[in-house]
N, C-alpha and C. Protein backbone atom coordinates (compact mmCIF):
# COMPACT_ATOMS: atom_id res chain seq x y z
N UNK A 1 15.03 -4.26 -6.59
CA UNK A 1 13.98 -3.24 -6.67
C UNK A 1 13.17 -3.20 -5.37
N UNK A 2 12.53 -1.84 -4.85
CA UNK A 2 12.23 -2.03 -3.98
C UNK A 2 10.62 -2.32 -3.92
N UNK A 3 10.44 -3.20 -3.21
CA UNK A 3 8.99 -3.75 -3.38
C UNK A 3 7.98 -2.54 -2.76
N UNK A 4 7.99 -1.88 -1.75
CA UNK A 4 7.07 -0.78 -1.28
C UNK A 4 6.80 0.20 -2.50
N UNK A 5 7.98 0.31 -3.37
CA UNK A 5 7.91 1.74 -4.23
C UNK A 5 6.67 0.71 -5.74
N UNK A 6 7.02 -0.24 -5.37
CA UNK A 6 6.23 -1.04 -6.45
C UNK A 6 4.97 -1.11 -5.93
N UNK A 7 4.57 -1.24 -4.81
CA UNK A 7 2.68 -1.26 -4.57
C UNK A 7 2.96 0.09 -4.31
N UNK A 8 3.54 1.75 -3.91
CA UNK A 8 2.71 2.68 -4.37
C UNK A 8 2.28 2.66 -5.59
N UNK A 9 3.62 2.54 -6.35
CA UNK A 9 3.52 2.65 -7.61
C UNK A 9 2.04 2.51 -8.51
N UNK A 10 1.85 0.99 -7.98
CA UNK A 10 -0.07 0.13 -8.54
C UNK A 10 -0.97 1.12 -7.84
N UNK A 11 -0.83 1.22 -6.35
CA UNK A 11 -1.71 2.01 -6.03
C UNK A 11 -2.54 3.13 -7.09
N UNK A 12 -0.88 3.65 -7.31
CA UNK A 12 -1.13 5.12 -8.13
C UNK A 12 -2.49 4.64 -9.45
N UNK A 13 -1.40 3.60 -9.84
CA UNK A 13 -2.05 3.40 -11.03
C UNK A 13 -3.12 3.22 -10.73
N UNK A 14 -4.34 2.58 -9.57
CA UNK A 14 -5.51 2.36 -9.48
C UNK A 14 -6.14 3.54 -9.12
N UNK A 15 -5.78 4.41 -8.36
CA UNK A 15 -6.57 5.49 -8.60
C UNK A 15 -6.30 6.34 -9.77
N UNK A 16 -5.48 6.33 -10.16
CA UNK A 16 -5.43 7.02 -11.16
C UNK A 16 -6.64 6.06 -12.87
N UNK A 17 -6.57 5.12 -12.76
CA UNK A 17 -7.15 4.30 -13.33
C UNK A 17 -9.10 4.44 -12.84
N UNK A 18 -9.58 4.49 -12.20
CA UNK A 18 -10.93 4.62 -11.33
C UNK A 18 -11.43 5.88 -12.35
N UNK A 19 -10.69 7.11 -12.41
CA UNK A 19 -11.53 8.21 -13.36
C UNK A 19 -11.00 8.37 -14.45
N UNK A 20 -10.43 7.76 -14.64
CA UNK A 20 -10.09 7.57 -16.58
C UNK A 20 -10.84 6.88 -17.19
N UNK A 21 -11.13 5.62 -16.58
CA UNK A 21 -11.78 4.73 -16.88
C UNK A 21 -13.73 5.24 -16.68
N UNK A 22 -14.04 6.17 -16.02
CA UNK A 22 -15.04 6.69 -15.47
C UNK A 22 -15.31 7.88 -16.87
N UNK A 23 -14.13 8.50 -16.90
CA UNK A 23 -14.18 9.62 -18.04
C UNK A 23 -14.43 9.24 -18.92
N UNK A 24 -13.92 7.96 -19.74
CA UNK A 24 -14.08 7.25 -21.09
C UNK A 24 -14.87 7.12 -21.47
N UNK A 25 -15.57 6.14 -20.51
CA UNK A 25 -16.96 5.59 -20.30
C UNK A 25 -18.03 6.46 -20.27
N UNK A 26 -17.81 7.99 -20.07
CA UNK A 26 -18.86 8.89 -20.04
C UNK A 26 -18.63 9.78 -21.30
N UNK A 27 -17.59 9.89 -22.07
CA UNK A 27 -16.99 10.02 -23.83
C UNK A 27 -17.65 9.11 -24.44
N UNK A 28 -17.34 7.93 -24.40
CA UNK A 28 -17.69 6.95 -25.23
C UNK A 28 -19.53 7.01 -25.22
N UNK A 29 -20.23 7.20 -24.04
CA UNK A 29 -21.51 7.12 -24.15
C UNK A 29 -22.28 8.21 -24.78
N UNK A 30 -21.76 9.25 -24.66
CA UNK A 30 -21.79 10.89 -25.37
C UNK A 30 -21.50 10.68 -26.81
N UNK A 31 -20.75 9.76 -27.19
CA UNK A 31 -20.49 9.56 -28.73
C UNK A 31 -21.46 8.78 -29.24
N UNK A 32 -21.97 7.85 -28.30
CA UNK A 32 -22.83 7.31 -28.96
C UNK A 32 -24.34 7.83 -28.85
N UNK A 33 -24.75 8.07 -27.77
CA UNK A 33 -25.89 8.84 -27.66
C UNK A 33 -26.02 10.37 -28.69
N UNK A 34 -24.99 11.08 -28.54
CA UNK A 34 -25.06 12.34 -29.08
C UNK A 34 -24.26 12.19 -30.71
């Protein structure tokens, strides 16, 4: 396997991870506040 395609790969996942995790967190507080 090729190791470069494996750290884009994480990369991806960390940005992609940064506003999901941002979105949730601003759902989840809306559920509870509202």
């Amino acid at each position: 396997m090729d190791k470069r395609q494996d750290t884009k790969t994480i990369e991806l996942c960390c940005l992609l991870a940064v506003p999901v995790s941002l979105l949730l967190t601003v759902v989840f507080a809306g559920m509870v506040l509202g």
